[in-house]
PDB file of N, CA and C in Angstrom:
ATOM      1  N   UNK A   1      24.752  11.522  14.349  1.00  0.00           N
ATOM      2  CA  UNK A   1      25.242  12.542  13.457  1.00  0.00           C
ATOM      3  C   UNK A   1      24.124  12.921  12.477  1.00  0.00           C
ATOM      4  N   UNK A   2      23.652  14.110  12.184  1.00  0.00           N
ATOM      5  CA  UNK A   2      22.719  14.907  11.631  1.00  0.00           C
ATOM      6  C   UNK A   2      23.475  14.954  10.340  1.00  0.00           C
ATOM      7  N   UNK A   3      23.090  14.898   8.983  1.00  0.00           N
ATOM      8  CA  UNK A   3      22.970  14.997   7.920  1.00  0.00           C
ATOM      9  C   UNK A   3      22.562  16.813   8.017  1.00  0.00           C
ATOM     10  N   UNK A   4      23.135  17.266   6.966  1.00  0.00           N
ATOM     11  CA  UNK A   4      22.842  18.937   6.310  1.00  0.00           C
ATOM     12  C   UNK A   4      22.476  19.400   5.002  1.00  0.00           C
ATOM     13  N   UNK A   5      21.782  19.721   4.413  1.00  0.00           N
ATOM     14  CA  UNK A   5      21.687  20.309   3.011  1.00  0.00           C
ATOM     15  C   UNK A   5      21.568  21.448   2.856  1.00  0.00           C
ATOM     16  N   UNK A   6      23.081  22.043   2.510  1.00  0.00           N
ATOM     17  CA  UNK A   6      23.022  23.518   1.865  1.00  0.00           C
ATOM     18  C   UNK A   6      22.430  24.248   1.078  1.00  0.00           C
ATOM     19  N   UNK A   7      21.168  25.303   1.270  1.00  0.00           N
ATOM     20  CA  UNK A   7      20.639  26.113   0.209  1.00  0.00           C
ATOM     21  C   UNK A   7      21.528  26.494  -0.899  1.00  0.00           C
ATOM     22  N   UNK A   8      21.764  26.085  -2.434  1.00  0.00           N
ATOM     23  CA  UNK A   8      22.585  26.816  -3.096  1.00  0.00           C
ATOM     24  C   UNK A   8      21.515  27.127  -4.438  1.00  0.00           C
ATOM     25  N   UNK A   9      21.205  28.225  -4.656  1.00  0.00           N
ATOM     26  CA  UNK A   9      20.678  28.992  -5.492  1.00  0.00           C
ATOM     27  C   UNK A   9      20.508  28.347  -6.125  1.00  0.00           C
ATOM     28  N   UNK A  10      21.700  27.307  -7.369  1.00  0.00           N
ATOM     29  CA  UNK A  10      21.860  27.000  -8.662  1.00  0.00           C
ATOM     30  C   UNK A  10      22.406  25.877  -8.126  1.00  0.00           C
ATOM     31  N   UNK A  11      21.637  24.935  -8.411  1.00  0.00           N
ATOM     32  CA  UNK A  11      22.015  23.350  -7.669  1.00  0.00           C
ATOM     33  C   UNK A  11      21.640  22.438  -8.664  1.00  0.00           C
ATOM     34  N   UNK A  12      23.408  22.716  -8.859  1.00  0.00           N
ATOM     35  CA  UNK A  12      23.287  22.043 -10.563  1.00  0.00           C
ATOM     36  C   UNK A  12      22.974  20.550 -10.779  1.00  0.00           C
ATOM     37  N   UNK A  13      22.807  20.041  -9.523  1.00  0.00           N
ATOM     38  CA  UNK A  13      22.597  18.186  -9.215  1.00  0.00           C
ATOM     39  C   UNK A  13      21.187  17.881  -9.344  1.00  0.00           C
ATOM     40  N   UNK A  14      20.260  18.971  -8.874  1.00  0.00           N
ATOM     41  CA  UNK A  14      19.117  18.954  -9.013  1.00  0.00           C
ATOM     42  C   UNK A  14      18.310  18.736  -9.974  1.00  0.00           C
ATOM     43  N   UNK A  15      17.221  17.143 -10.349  1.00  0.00           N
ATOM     44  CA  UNK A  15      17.307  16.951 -12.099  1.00  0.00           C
ATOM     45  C   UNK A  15      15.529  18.179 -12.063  1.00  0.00           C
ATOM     46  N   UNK A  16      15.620  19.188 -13.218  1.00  0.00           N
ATOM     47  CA  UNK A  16      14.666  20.165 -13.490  1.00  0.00           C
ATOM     48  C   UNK A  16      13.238  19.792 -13.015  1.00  0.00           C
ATOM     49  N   UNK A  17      12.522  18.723 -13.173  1.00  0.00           N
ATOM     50  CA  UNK A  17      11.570  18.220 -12.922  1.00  0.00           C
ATOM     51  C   UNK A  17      11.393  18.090 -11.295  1.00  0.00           C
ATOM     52  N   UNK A  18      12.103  17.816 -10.686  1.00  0.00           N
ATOM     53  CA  UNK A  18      12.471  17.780  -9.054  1.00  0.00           C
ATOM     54  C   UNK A  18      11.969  19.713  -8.165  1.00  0.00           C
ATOM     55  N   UNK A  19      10.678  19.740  -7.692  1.00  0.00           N
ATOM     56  CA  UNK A  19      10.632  20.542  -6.993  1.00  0.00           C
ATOM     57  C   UNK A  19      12.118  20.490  -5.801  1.00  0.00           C
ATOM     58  N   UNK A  20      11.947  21.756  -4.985  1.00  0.00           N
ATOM     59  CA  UNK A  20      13.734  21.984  -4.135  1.00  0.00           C
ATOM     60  C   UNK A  20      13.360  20.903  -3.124  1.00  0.00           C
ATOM     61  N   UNK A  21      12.056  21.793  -2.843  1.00  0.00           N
ATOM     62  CA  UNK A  21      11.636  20.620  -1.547  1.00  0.00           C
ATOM     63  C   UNK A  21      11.708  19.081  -1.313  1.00  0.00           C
ATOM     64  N   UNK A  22      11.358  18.756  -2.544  1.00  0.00           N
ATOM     65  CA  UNK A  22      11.296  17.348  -2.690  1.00  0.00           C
ATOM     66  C   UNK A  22      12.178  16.443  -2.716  1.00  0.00           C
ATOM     67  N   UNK A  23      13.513  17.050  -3.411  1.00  0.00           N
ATOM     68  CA  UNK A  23      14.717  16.994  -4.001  1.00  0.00           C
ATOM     69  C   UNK A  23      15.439  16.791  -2.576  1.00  0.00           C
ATOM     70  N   UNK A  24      15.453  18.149  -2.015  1.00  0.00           N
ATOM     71  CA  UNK A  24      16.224  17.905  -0.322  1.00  0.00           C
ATOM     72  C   UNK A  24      15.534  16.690   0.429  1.00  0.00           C
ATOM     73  N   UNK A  25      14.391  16.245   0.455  1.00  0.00           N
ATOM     74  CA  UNK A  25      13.795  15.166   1.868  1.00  0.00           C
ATOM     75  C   UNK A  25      14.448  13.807   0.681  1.00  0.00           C
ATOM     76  N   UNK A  26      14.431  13.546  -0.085  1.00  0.00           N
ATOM     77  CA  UNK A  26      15.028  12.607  -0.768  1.00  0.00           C
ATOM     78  C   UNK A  26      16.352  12.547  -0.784  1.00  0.00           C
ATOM     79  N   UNK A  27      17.214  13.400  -1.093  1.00  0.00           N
ATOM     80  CA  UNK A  27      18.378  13.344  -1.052  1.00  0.00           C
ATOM     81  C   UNK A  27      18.928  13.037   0.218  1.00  0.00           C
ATOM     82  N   UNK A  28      18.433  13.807   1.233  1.00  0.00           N
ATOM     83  CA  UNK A  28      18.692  13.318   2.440  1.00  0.00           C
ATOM     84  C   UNK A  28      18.464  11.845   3.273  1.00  0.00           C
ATOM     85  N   UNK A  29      17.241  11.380   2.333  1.00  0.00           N
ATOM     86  CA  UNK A  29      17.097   9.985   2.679  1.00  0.00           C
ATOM     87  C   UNK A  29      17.320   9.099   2.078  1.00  0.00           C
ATOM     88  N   UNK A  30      18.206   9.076   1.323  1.00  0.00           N
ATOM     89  CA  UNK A  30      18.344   8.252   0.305  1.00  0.00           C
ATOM     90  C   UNK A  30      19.803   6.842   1.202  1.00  0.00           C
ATOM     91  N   UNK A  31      20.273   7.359   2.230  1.00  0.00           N
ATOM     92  CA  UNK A  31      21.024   6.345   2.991  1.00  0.00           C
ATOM     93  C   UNK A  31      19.728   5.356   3.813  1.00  0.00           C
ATOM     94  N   UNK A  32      18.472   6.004   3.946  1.00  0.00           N
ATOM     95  CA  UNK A  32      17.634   5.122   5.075  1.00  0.00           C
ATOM     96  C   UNK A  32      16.548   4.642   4.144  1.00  0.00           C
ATOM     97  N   UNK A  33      16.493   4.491   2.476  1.00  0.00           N
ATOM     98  CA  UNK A  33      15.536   4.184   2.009  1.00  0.00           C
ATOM     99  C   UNK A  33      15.345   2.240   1.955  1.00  0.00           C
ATOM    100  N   UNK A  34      14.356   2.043   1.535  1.00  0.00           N
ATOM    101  CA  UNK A  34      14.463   0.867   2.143  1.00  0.00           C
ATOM    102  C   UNK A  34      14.334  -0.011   3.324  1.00  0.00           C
ATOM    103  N   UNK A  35      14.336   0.909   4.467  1.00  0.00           N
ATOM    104  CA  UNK A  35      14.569   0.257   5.801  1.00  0.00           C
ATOM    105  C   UNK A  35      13.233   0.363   6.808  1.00  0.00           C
ATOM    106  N   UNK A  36      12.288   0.621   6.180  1.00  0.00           N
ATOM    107  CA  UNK A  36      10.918   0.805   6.684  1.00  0.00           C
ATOM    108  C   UNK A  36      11.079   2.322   7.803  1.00  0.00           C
ATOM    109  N   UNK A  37      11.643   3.071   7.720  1.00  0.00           N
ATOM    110  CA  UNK A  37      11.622   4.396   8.470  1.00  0.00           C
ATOM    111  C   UNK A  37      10.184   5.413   8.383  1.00  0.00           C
ATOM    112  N   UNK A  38      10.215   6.209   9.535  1.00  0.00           N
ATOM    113  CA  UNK A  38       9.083   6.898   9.092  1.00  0.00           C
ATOM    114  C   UNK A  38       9.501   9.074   8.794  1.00  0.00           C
ATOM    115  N   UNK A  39       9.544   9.564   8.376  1.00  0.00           N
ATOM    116  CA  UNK A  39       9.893  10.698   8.236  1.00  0.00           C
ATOM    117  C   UNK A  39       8.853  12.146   8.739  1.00  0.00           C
ATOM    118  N   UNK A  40       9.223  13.296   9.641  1.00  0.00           N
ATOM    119  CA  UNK A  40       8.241  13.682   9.812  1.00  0.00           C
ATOM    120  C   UNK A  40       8.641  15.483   9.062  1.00  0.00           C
ATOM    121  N   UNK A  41       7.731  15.971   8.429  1.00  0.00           N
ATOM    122  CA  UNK A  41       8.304  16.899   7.802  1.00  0.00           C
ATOM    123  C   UNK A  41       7.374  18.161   8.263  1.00  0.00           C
ATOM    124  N   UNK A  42       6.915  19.559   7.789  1.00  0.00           N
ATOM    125  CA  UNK A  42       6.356  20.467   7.731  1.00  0.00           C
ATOM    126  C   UNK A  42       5.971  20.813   6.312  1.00  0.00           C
ATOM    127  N   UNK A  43       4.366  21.870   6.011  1.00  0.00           N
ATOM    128  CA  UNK A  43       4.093  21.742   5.094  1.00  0.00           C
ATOM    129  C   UNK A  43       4.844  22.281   3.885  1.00  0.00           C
ATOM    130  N   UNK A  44       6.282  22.802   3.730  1.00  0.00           N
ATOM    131  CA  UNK A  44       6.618  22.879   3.152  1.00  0.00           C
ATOM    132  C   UNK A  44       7.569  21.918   2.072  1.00  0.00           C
ATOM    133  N   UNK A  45       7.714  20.959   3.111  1.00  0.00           N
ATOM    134  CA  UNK A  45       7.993  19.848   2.142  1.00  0.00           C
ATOM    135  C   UNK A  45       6.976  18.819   1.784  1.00  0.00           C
ATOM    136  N   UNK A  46       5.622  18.467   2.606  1.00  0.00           N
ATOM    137  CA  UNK A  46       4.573  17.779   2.881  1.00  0.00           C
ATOM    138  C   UNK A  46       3.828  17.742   1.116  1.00  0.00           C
ATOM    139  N   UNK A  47       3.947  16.494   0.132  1.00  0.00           N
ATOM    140  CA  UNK A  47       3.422  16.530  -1.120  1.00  0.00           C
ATOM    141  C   UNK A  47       2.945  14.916  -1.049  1.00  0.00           C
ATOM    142  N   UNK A  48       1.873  15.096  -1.578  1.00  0.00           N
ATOM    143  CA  UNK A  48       0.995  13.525  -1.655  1.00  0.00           C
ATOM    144  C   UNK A  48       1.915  12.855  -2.904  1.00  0.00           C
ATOM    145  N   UNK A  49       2.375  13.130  -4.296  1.00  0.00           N
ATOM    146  CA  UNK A  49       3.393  12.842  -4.922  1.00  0.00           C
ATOM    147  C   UNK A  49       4.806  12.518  -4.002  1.00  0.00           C
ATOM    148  N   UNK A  50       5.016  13.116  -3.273  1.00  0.00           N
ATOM    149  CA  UNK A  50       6.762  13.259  -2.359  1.00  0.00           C
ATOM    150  C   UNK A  50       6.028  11.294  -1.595  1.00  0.00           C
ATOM    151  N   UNK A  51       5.179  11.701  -0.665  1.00  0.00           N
ATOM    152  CA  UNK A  51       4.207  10.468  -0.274  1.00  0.00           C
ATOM    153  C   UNK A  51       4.502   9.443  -0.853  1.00  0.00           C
ATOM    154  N   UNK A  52       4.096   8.891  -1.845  1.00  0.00           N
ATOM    155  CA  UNK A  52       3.668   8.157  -3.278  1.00  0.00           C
ATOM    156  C   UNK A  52       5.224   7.739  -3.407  1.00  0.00           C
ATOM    157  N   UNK A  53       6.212   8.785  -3.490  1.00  0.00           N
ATOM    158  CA  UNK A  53       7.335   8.215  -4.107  1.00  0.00           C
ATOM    159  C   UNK A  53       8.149   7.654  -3.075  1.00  0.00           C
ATOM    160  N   UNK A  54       8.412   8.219  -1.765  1.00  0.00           N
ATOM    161  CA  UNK A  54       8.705   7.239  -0.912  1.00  0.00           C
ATOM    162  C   UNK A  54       8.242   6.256  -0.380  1.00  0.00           C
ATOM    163  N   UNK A  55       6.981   6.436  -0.499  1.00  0.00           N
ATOM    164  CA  UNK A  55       6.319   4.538  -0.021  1.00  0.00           C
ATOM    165  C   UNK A  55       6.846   3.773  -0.734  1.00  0.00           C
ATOM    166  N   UNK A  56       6.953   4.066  -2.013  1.00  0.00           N
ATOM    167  CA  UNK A  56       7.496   3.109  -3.089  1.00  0.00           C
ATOM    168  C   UNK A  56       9.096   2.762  -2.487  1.00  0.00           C
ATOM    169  N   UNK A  57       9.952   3.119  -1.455  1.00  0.00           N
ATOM    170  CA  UNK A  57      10.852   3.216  -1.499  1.00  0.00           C
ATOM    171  C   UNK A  57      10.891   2.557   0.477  1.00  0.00           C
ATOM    172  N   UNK A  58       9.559   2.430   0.950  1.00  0.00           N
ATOM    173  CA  UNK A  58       9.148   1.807   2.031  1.00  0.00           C
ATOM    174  C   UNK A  58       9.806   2.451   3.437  1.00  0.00           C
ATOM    175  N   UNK A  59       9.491   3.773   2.692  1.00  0.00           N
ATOM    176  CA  UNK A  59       9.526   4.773   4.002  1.00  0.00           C
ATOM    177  C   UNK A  59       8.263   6.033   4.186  1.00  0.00           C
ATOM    178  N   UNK A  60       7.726   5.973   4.627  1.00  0.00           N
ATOM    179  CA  UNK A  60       6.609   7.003   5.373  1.00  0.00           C
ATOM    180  C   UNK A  60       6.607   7.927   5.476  1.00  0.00           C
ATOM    181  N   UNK A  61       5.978   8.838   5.842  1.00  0.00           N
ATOM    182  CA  UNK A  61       5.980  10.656   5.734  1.00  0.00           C
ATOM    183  C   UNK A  61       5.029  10.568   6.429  1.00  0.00           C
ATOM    184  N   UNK A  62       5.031  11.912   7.528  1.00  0.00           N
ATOM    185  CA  UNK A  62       4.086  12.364   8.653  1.00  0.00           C
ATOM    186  C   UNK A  62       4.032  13.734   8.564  1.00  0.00           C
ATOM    187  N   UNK A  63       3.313  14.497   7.754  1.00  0.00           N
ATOM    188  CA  UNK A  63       3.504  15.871   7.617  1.00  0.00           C
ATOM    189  C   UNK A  63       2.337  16.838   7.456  1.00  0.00           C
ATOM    190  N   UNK A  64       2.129  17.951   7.758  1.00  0.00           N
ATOM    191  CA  UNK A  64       1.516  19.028   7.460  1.00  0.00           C
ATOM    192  C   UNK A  64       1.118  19.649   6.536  1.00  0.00           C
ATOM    193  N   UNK A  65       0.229  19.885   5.790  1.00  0.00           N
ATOM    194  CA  UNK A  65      -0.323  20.460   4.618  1.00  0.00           C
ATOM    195  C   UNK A  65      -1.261  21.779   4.895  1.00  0.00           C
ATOM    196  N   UNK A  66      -1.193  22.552   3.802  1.00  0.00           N
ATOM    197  CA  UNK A  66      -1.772  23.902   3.491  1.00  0.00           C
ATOM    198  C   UNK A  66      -3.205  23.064   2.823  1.00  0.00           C
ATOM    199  N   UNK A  67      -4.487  23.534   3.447  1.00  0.00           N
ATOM    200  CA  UNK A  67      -5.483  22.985   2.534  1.00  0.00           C
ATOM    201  C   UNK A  67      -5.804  23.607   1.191  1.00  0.00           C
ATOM    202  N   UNK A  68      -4.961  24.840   1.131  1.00  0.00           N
ATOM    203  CA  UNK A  68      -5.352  25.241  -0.507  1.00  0.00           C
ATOM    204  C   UNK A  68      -4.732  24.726  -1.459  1.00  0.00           C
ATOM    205  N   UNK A  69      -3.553  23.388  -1.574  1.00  0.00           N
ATOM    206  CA  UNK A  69      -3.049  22.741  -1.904  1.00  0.00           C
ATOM    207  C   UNK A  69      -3.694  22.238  -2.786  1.00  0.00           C
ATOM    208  N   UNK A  70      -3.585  22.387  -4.129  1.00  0.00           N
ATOM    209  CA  UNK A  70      -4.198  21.678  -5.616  1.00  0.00           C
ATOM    210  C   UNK A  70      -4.264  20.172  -5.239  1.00  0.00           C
ATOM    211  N   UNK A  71      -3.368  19.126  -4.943  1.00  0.00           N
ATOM    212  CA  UNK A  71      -3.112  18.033  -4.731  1.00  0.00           C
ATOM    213  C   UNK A  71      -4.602  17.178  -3.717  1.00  0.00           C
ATOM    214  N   UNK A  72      -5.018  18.257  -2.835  1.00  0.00           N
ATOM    215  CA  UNK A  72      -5.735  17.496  -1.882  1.00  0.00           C
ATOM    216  C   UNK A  72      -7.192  17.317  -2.645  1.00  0.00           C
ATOM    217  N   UNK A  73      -7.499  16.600  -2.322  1.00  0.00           N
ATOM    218  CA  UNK A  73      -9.484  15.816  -2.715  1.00  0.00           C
ATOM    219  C   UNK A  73     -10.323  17.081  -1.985  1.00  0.00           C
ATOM    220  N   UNK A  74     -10.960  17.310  -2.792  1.00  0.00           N
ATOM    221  CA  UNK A  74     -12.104  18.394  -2.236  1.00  0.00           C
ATOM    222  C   UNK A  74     -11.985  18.243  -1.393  1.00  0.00           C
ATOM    223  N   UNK A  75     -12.831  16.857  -0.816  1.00  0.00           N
ATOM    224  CA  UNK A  75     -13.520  16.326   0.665  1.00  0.00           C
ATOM    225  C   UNK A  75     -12.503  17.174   1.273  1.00  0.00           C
ATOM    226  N   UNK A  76     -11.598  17.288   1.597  1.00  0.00           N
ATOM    227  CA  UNK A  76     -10.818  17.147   2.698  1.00  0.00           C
ATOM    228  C   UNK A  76     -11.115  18.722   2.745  1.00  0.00           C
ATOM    229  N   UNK A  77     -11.478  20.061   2.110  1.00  0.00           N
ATOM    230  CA  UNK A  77     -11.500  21.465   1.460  1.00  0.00           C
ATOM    231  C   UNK A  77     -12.622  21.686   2.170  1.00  0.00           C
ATOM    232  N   UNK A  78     -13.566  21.001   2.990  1.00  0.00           N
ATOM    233  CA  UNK A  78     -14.748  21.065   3.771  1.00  0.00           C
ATOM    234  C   UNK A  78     -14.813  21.603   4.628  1.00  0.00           C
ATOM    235  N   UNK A  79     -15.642  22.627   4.780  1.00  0.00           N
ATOM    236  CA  UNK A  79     -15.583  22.753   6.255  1.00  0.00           C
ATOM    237  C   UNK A  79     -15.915  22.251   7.710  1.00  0.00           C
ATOM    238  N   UNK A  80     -14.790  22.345   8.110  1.00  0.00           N
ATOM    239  CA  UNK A  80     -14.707  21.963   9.569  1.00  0.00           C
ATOM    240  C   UNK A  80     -14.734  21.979  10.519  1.00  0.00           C
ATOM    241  N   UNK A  81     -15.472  21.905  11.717  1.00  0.00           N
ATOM    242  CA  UNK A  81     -15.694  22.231  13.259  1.00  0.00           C
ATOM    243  C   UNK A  81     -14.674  22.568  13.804  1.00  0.00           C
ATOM    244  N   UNK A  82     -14.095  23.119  15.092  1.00  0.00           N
ATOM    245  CA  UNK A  82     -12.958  23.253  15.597  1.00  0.00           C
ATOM    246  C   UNK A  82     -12.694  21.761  16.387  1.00  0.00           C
ATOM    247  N   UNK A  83     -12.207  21.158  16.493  1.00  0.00           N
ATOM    248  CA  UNK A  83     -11.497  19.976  16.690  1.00  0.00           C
ATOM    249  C   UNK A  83     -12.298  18.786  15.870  1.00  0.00           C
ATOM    250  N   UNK A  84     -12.442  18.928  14.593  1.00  0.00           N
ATOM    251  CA  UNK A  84     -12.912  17.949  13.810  1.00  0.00           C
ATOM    252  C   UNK A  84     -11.794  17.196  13.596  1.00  0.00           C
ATOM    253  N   UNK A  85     -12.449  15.955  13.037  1.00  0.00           N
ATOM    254  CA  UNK A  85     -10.785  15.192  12.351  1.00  0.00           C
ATOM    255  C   UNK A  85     -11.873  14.494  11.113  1.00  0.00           C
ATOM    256  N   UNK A  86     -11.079  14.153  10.073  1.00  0.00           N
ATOM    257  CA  UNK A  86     -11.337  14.169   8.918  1.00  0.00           C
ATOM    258  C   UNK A  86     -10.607  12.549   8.204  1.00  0.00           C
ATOM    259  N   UNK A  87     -10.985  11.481   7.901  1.00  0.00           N
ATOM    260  CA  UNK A  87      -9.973  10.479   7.320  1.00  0.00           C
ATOM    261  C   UNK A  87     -10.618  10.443   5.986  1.00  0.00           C
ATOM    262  N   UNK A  88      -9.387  10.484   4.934  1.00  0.00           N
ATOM    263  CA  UNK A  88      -9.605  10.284   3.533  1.00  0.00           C
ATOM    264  C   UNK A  88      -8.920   9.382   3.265  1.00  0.00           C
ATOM    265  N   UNK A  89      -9.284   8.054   2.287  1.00  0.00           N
ATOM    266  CA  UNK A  89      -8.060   7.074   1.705  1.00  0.00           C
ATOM    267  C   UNK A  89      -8.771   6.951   0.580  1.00  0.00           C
ATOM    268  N   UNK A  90      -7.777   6.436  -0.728  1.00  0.00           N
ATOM    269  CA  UNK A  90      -7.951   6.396  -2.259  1.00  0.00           C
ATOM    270  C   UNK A  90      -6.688   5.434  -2.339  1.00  0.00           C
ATOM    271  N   UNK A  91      -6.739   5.126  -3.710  1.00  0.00           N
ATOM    272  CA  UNK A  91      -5.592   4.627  -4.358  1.00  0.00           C
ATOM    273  C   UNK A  91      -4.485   5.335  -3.937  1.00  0.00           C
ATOM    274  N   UNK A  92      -4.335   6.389  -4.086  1.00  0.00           N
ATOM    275  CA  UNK A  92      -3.401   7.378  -3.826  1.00  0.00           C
ATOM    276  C   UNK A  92      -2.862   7.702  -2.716  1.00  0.00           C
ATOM    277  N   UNK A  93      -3.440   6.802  -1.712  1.00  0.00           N
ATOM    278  CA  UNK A  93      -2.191   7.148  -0.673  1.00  0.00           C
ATOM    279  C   UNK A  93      -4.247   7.403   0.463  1.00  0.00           C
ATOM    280  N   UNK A  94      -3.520   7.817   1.983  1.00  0.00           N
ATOM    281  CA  UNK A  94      -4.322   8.099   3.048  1.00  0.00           C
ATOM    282  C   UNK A  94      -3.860   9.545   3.391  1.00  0.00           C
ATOM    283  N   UNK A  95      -5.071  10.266   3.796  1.00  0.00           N
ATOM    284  CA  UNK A  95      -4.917  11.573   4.168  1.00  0.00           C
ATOM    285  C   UNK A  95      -5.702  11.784   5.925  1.00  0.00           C
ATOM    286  N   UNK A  96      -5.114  12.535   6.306  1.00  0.00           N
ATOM    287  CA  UNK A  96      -6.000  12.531   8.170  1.00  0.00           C
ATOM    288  C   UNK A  96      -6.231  14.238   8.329  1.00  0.00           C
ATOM    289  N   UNK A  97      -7.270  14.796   8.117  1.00  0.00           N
ATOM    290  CA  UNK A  97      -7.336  16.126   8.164  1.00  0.00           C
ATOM    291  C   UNK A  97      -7.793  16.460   9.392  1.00  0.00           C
ATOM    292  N   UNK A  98      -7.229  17.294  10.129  1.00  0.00           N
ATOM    293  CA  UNK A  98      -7.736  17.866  11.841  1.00  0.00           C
ATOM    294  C   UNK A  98      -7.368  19.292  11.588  1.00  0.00           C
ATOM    295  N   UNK A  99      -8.682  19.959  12.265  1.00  0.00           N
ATOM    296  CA  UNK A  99      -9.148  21.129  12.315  1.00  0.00           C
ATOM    297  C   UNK A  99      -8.958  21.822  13.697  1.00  0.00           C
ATOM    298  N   UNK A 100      -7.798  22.410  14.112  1.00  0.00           N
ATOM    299  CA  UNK A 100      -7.586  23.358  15.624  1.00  0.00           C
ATOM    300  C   UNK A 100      -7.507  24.302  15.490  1.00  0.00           C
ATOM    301  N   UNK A 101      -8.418  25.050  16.059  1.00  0.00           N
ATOM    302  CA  UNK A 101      -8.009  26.947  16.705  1.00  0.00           C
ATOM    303  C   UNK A 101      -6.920  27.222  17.182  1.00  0.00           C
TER     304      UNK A 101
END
């Protein structure tokens, strides 16, 4: 059984500080947190913060990012060959950047 989250304009549950995006992949996981799961999203929910807060919660994220994304480390803002791949790790979590036509 698939879980759903309704777009509602004015989602009064939502605490202000909580981007929508972030708010929905959490809310929705909040029955499997804990259980070492891995989550795979698109870059619209994909945040190195979103990252950060579910590891803490010992579940994973596998997702897609926009490289003009404030969040990402220069390095990764480099340019890249067509099938380059790219590994970044910091305190902050691991990043895997790949470059396809």
């Amino acid at each position: 059984m698939a879980d759903v989250e309704a777009y509602v304009e004015a989602d009064v549950d939502r605490p202000s500080n909580d981007l929508f995006g972030k708010y929905i992949v959490k809310n929705l996981m909040e029955p499997y947190f804990n259980r070492g799961y891995h989550v795979t999203m698109d870059n619209y929910f994909t945040s190195r913060n979103l990252g950060r807060q579910l590891l803490s919660k010992k579940t994973i994220i596998l997702g897609t990012m926009r490289k003009n994304r404030k969040e990402l480390p220069d390095i990764i803002n480099h340019k890249q060959k067509q099938h380059d791949s790219l590994f970044y790790e910091d305190e902050k979590g691991s990043l895997l950047s790949i470059y396809q036509c």
